[in-house]
Protein backbone atom coordinates (compact mmCIF):
# COMPACT_ATOMS: atom_id res chain seq x y z
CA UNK A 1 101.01 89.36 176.80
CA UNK A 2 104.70 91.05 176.78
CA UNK A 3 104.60 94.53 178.78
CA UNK A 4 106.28 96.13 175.56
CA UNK A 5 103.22 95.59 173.60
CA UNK A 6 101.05 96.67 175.95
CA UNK A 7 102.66 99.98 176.25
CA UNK A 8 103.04 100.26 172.44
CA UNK A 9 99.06 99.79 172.48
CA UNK A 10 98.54 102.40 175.23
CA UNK A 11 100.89 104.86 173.96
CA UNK A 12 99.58 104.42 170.27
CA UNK A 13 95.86 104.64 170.95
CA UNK A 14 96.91 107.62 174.27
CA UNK A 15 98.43 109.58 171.17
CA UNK A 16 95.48 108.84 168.88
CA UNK A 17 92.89 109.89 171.83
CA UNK A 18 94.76 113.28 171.39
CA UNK A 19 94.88 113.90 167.89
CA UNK A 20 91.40 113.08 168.02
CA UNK A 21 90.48 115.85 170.48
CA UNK A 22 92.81 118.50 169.00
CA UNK A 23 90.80 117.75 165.41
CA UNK A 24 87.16 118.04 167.28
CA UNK A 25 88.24 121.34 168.63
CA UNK A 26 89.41 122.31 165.28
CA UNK A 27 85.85 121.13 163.61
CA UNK A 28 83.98 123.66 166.20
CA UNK A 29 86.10 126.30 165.29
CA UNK A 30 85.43 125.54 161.54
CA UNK A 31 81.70 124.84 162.12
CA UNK A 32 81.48 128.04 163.53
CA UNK A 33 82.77 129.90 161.53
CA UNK A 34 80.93 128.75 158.53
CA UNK A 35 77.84 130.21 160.86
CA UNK A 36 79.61 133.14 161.32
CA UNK A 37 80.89 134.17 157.60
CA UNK A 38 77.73 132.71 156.00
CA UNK A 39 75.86 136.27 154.47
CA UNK A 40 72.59 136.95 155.77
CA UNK A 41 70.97 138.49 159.34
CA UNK A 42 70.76 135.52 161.47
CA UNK A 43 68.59 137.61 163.89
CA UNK A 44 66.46 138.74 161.08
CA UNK A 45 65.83 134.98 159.85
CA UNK A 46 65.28 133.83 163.14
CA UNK A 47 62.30 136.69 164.01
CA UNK A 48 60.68 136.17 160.53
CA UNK A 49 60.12 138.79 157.97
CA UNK A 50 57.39 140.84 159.12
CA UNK A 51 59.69 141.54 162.64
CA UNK A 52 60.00 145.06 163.65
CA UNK A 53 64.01 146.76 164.11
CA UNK A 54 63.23 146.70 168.52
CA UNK A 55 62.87 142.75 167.78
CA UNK A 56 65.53 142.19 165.76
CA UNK A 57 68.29 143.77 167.62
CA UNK A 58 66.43 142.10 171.14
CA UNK A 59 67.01 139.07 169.40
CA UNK A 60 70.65 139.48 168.68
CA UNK A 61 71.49 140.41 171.80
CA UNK A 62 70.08 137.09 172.86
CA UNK A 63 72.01 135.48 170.23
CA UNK A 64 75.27 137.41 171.50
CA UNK A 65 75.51 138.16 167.79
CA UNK A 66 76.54 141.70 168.98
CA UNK A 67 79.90 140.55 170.36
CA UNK A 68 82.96 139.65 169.07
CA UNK A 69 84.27 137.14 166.97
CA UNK A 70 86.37 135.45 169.87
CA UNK A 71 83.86 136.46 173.08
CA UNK A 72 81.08 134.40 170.59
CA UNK A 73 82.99 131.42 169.59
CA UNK A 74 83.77 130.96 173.42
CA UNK A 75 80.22 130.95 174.02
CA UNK A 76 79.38 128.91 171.39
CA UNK A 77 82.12 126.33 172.29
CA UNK A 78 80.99 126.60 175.93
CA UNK A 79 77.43 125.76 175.00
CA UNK A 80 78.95 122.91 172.70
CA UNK A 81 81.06 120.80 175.18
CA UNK A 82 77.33 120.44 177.17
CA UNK A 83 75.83 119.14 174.52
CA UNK A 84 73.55 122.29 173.41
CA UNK A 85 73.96 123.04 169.43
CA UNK A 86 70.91 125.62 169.77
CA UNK A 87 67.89 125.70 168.60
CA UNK A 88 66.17 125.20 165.26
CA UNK A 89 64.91 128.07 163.78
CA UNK A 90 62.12 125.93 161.56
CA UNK A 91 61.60 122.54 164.33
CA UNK A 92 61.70 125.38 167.22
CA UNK A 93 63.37 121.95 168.76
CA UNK A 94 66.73 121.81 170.07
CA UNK A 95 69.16 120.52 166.94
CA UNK A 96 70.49 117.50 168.88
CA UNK A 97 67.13 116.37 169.97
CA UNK A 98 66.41 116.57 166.25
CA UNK A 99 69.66 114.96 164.98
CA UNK A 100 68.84 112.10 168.17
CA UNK A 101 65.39 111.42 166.03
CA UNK A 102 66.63 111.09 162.55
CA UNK A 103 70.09 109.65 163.46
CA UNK A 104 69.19 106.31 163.85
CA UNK A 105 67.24 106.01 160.43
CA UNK A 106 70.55 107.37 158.45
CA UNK A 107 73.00 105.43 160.93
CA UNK A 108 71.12 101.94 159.24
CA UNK A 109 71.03 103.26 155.80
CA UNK A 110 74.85 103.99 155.96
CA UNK A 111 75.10 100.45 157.96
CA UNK A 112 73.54 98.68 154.94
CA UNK A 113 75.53 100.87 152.13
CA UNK A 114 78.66 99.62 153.75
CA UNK A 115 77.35 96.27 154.19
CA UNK A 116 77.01 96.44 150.15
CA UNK A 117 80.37 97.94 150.17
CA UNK A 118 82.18 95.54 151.50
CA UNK A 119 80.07 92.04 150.04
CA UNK A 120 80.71 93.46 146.79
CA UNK A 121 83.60 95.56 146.66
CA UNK A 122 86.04 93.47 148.28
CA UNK A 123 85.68 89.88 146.49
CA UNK A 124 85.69 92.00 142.67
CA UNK A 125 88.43 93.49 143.83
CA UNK A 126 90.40 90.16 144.32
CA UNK A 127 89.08 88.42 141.93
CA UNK A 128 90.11 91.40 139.32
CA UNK A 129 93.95 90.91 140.80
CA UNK A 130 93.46 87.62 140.19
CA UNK A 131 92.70 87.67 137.03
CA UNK A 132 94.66 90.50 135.98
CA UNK A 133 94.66 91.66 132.09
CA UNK A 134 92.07 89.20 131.52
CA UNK A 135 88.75 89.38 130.09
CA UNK A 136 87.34 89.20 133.42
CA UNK A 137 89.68 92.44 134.79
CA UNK A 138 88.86 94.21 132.27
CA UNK A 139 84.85 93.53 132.58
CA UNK A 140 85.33 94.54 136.27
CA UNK A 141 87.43 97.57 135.43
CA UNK A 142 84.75 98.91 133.22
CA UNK A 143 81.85 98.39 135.93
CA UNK A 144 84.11 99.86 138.48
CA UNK A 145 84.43 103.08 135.95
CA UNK A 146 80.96 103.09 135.28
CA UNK A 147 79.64 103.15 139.00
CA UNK A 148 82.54 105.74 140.23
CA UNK A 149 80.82 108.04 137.21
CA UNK A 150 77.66 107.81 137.70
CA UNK A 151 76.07 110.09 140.33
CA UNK A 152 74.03 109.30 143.07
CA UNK A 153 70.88 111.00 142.48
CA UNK A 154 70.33 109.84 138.99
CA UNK A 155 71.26 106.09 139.44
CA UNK A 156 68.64 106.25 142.90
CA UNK A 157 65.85 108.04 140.20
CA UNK A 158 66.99 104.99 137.70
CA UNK A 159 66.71 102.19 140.18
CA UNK A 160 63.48 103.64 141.85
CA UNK A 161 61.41 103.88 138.30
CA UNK A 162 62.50 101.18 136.93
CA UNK A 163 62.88 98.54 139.87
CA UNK A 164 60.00 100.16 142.49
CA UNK A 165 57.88 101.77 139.81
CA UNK A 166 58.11 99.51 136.39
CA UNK A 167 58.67 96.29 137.65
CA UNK A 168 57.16 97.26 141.55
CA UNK A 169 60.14 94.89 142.93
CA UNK A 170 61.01 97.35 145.85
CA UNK A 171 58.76 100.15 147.35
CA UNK A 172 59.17 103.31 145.76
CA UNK A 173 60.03 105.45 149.27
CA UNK A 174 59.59 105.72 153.46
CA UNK A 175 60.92 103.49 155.89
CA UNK A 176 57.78 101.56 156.35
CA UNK A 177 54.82 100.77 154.20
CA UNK A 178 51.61 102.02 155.22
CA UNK A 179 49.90 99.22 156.87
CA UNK A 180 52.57 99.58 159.77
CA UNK A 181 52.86 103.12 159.74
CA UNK A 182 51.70 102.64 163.69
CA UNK A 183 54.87 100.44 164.32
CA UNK A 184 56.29 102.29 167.37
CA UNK A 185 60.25 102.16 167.62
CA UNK A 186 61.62 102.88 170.74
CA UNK A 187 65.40 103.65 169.68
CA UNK A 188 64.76 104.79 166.11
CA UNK A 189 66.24 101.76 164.80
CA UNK A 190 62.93 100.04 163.66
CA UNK A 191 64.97 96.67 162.26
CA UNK A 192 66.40 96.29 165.64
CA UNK A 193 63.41 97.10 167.52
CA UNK A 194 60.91 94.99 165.17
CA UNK A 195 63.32 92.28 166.08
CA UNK A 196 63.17 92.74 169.74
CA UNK A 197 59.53 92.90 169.91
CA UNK A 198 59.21 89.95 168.05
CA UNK A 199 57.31 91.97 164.81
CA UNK A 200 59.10 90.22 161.82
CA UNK A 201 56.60 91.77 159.21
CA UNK A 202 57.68 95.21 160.64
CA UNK A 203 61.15 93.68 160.19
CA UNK A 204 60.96 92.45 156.37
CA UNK A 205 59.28 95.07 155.18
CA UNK A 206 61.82 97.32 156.55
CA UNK A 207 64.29 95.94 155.30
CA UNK A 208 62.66 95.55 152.20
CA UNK A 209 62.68 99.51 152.14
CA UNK A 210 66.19 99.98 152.84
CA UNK A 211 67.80 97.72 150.22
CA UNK A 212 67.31 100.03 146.95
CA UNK A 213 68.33 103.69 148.92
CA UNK A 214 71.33 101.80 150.78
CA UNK A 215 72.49 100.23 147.19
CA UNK A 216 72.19 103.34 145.53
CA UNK A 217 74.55 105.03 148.49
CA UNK A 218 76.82 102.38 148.05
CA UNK A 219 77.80 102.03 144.81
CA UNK A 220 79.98 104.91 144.30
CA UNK A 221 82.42 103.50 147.32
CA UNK A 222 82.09 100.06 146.25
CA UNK A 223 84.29 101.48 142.48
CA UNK A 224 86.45 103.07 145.40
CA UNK A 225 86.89 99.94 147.86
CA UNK A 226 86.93 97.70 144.63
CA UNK A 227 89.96 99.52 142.42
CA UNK A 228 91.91 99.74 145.90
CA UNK A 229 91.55 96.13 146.52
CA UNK A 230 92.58 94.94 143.40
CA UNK A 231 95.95 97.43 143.30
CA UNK A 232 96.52 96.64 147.14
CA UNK A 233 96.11 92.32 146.04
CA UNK A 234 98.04 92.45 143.22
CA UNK A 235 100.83 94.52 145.11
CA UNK A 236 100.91 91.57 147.90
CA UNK A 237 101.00 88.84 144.86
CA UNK A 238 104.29 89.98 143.67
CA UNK A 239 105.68 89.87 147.54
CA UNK A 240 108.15 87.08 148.18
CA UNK A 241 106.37 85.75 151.12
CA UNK A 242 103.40 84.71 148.37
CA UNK A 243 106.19 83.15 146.20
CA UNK A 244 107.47 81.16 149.79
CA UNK A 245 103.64 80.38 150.36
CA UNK A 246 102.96 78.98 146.90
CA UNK A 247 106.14 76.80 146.98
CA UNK A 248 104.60 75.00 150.00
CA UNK A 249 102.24 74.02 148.62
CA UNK A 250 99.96 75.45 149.91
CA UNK A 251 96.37 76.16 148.15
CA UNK A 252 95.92 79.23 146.13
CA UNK A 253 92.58 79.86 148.01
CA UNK A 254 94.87 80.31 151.17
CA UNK A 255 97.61 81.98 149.80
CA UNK A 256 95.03 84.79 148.60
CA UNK A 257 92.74 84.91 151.39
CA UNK A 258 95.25 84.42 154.54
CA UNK A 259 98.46 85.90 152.98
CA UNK A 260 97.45 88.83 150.01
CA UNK A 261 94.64 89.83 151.21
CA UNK A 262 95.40 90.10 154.62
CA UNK A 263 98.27 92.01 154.11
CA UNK A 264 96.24 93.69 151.67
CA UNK A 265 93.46 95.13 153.78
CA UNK A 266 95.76 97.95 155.72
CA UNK A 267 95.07 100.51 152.98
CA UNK A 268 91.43 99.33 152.31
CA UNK A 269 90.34 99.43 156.00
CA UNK A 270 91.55 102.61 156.10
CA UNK A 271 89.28 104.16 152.91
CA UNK A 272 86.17 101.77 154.20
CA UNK A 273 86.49 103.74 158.25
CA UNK A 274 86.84 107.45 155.81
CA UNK A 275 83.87 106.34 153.71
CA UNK A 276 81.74 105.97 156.97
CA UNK A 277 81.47 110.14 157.08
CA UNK A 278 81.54 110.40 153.55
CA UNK A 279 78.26 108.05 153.27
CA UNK A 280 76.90 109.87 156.23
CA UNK A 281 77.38 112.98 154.44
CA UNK A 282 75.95 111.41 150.96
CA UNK A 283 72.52 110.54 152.84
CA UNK A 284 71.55 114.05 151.63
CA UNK A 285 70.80 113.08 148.19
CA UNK A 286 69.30 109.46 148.97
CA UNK A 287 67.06 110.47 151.86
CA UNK A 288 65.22 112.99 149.52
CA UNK A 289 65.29 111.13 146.51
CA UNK A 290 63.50 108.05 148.71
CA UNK A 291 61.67 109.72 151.63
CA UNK A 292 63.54 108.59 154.02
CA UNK A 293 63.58 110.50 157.13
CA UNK A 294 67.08 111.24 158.35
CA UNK A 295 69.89 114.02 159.13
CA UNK A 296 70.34 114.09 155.12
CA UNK A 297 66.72 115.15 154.60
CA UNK A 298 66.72 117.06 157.75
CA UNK A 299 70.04 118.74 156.29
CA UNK A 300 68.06 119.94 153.25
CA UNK A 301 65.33 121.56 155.22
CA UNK A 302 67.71 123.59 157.05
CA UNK A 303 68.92 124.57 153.89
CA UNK A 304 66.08 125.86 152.08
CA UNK A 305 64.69 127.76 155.15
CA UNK A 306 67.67 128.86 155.80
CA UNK A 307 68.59 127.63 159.25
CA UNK A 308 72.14 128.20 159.87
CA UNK A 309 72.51 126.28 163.12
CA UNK A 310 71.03 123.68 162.12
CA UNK A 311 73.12 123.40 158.77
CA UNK A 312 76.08 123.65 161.27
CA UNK A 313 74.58 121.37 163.86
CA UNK A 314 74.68 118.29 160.58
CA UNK A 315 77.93 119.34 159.19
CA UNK A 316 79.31 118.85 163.22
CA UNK A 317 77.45 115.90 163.84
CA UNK A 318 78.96 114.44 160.10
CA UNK A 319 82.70 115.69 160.85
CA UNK A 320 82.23 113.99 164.05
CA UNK A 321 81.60 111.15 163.16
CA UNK A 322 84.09 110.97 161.07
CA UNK A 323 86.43 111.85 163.27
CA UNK A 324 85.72 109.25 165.37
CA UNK A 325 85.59 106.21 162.75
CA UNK A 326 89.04 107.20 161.77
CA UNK A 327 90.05 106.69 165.19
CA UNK A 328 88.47 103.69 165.39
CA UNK A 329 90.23 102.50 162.08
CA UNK A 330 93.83 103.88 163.49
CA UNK A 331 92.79 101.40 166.77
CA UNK A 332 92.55 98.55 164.32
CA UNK A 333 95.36 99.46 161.88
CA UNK A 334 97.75 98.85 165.18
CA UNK A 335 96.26 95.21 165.31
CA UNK A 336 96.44 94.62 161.39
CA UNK A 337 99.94 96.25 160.92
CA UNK A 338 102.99 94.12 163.08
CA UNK A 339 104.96 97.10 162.17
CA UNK A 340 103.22 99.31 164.20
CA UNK A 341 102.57 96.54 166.88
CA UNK A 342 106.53 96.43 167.23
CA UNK A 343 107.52 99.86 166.91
């Protein structure tokens, strides 16, 4: 391996690293301040209505809600670099312990809606460019439409009456049905740990569980992954390296999959690595409408008891994430892309 290129890759991922730091020092200093500018006597919510005035302002002197802006957010940030995003006000469990619990159950929902993503997304998508103004395009080009308009909670409350309820296909909500409700799951992740402990009816019916909720996540980013992958395929068609290719002889199978769509796949990797926080963010709606456990559902909780930190604690958790997945996508652009590879 040249030592140019492995100083481009050092320097290039040494420059990401630190855009990646600056931006999760700029999400704590957004997260808080959504706590702080968010109406309402944290203090007050915290000691519960029938609290006297002597425990109220005890209580925000704990909370160091009677300092400054600046001498708070240091505190805050302080407390955040260790790992501590408070308590919850209605769990009276630290947040991350919480989000720990209920990450892993989102984490495979999101895992499977992407899975869906790209299966689906990414083959319409070429096939569309492929068959461009044709009957087939067009049919595509509606469905796309269709599934970008459609929002999430009323397709999941279509697919779960009519597939789970009518025609009892799917179960209608959990993670588990109730004959293994005792399955115990050491790492949250019950399809990897039904796997590794040899359970393959825990495993099945899992899975079995997660297909309808992870569709229903999905199919709004599959119209996005699919209309990009047709443009970005079509684009690449018209390239003279495709005409070179073709005038080889070589077959069109190959000429789409190893030349278009390769080249093609920059701009879609780099929506699919976005839509990771997006979908973790979108697990709100799914999680309740399918009684799933998760950060989603825990995220509506917080809301409706109004627990600030731990609204904050999600929204951090989500931004980090994807944060971190766009990182990971820059890391992999640099391997896709010779441009930057030789820059």
């Amino acid at each position: 391996m040249p030592l140019a290129f492995i100083k481009n890759i050092f320097f290039y991922i040494g420059q990401r690293i630190i855009l990646t730091i600056i931006a999760l020092v700029v999400l704590s200093f957004i997260t808080f301040s959504l706590s702080y500018i968010v109406p309402g006597d944290a203090a007050l919510v915290a000691a519960g209505p029938n609290a006297g005035k002597v425990k109220i302002e005890q209580l925000r002197r704990e909370m160091g809600l009677n300092l400054p802006f600046h001498e708070q957010y240091i505190i805050y940030f302080s407390k955040l670099s260790k790992g501590d995003l408070g308590k919850s006000w209605f769990t009276h469990q630290p947040i991350l312990e919480d989000i720990k619990d209920l990450l892993p159950a989102s984490t495979e929902l999101v895992f499977f809606a992407m899975l869906f993503n790209i299966l689906i997304a990414i083959p319409l998508g070429v096939l569309a460019a492929t068959k461009r103004d044709t009957k087939t395009d067009l049919s595509i080009r509606i469905l796309v439409m269709f599934g970008a308009g459609i929002p999430i909670f009323w397709l999941g409350l279509l697919l779960q009456h009519f597939l789970a309820g009518e025609a009892e296909l799917f179960p209608i909500a959990g993670r588990l049905s109730f004959s293994n409700r005792n399955f115990e799951s050491n790492s949250g992740f019950i399809l990897i740990d039904s796997i590794v402990q040899g359970e393959w009816s825990v495993f099945v019916d899992s899975l079995w569980h997660i297909i309808l909720p992870s569709f229903t996540l999905s199919v709004l980013f599959i119209a996005v992954i699919t209309r990009t992958t047709r443009s970005t395929v079509m684009k690449a068609l018209e390239e003279d390296f495709i005409i070179l290719a073709r005038s080889k002889g070589i077959s069109e199978f190959r000429v789409i999959v190893k030349h278009a769509l390769r080249n093609a796949l920059v701009p879609t990797v780099t929506i699919l690595g976005m839509q990771i926080g997006w979908m973790m963010g979108a697990t709100v709606l799914v999680e309740e409408i399918f009684g799933r456990p998760g950060i989603g559902k825990y995220a509506v909780k917080a809301v409706t008891q109004s627990d600030i930190h731990a609204i904050v604690g999600v929204v951090l958790i989500v931004g980090v994430i994807f944060i971190i997945s766009n990182l990971i996508v820059d890391i992999i652009h640099f391997f896709l892309n010779p441009r930057l590879r030789n820059s």
